[in-house]
Protein backbone atom coordinates (compact mmCIF):
# COMPACT_ATOMS: atom_id res chain seq x y z
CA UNK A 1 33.44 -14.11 37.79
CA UNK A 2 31.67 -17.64 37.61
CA UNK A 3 34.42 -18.61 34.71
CA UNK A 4 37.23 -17.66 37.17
CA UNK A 5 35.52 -19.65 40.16
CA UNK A 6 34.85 -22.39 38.13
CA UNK A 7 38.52 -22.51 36.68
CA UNK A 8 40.39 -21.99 40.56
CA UNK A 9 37.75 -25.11 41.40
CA UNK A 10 38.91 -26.92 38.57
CA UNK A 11 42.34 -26.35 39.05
CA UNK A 12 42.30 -26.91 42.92
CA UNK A 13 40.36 -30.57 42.19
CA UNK A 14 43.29 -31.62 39.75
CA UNK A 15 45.76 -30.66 42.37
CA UNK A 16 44.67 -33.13 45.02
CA UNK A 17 45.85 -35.81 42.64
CA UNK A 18 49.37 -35.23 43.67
CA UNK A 19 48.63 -34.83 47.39
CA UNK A 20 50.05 -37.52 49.19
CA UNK A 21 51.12 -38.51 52.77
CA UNK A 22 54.46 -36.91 52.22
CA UNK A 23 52.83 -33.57 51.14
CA UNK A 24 53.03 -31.30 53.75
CA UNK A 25 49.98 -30.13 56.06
CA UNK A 26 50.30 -27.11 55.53
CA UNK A 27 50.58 -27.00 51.74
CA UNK A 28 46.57 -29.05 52.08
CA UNK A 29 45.59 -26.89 54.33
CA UNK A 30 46.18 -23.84 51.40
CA UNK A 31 44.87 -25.64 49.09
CA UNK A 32 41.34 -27.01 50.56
CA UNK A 33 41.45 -23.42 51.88
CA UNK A 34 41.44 -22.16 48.32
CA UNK A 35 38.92 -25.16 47.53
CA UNK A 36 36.84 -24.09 49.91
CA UNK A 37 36.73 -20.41 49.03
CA UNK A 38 36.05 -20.76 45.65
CA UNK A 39 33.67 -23.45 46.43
CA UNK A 40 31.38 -21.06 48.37
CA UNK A 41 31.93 -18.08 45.91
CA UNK A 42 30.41 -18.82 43.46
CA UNK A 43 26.38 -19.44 44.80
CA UNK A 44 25.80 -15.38 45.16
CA UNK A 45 26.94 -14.40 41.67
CA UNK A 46 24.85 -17.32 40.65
CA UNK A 47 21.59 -16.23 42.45
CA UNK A 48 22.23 -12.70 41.50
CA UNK A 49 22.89 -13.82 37.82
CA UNK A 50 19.62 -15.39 38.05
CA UNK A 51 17.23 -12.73 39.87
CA UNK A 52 18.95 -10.07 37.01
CA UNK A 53 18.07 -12.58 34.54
CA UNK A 54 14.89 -13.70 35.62
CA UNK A 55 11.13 -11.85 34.42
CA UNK A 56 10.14 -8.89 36.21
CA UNK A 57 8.44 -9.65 39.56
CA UNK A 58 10.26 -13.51 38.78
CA UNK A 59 13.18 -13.43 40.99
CA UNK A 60 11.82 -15.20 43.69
CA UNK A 61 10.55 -17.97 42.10
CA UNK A 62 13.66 -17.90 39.44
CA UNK A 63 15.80 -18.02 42.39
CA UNK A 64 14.10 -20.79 44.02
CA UNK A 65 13.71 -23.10 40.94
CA UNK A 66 17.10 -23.30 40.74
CA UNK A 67 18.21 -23.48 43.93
CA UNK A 68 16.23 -27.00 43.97
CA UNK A 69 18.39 -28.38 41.43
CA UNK A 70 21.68 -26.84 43.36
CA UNK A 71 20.40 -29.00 46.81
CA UNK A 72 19.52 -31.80 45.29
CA UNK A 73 23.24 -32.18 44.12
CA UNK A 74 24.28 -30.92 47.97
CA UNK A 75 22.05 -34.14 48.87
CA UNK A 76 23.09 -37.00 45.92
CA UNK A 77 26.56 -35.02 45.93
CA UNK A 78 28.10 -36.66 49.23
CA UNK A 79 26.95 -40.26 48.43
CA UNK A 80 28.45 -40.28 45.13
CA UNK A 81 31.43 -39.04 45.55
CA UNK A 82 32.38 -41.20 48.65
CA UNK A 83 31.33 -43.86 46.26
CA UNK A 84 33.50 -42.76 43.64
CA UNK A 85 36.57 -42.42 45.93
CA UNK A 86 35.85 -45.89 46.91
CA UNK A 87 35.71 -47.41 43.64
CA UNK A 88 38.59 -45.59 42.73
CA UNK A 89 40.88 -46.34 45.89
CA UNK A 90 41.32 -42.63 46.91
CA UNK A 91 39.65 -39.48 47.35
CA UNK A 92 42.21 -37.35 45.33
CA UNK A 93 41.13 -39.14 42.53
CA UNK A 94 37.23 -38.67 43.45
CA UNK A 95 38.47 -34.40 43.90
CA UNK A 96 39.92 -34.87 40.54
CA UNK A 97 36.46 -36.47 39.04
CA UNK A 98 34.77 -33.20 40.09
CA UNK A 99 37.05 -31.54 37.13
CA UNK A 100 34.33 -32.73 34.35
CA UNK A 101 31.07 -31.29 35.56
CA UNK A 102 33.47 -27.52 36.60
CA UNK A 103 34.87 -28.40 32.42
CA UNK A 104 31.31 -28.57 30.96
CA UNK A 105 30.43 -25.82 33.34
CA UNK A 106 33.92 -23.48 31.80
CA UNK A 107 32.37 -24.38 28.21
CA UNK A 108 28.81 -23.59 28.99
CA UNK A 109 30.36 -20.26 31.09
CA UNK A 110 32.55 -19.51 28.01
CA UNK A 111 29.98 -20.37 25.21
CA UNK A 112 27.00 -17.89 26.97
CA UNK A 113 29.78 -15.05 27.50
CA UNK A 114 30.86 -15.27 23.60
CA UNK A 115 27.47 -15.52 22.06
């Protein structure tokens, strides 16, 4: 499930290169809809990946250890990428960006499901 959220992120980011003024509302609205949804889908497989995964009587603190390291990129995450879509001249391109962490994340996915 986390490989197919991470891939409809992935693929939704690269799309909003070829938004542009022209585009119709309506076809943005679908896709930061679908952005969106995958976007949220994926934190409660993640936490329940992790309390499965984690040492009997763990979960909690399993749970909790890594949710620090998932707010700390809600906090830095907002900053950065408005700087990014600065430097860059557009936020499409900043959306796009986003691609490279969701690719390492596909590999990592893909690498842990094979092994």
């Amino acid at each position: 499930m986390l490989l197919a959220l991470a891939t409809a992120m992935m693929i939704c980011g690269l799309a909003l290169l070829w938004v542009r003024p022209a585009t119709p509302g309506l076809a943005v609205v679908a896709l930061m809809c679908a952005y969106g949804a995958t976007a949220v889908g994926w934190n409660g497989v993640y936490l329940a990946t992790v309390a499965r995964m984690a040492p009997a009587g763990q979960a909690g603190t399993a749970t909790a250890g890594t949710l620090f390291f998932t707010f700390f990129g809600v906090v830095i995450g907002p900053p950065l990428f408005g700087a990014a879509g600065t430097a860059m001249g557009a936020l499409g391109s900043a959306y796009a960006l986003l691609a490279l962490p969701l690719t390492a994340s596909l590999w990592l996915l893909a690498r842990a499901r094979w092994s």
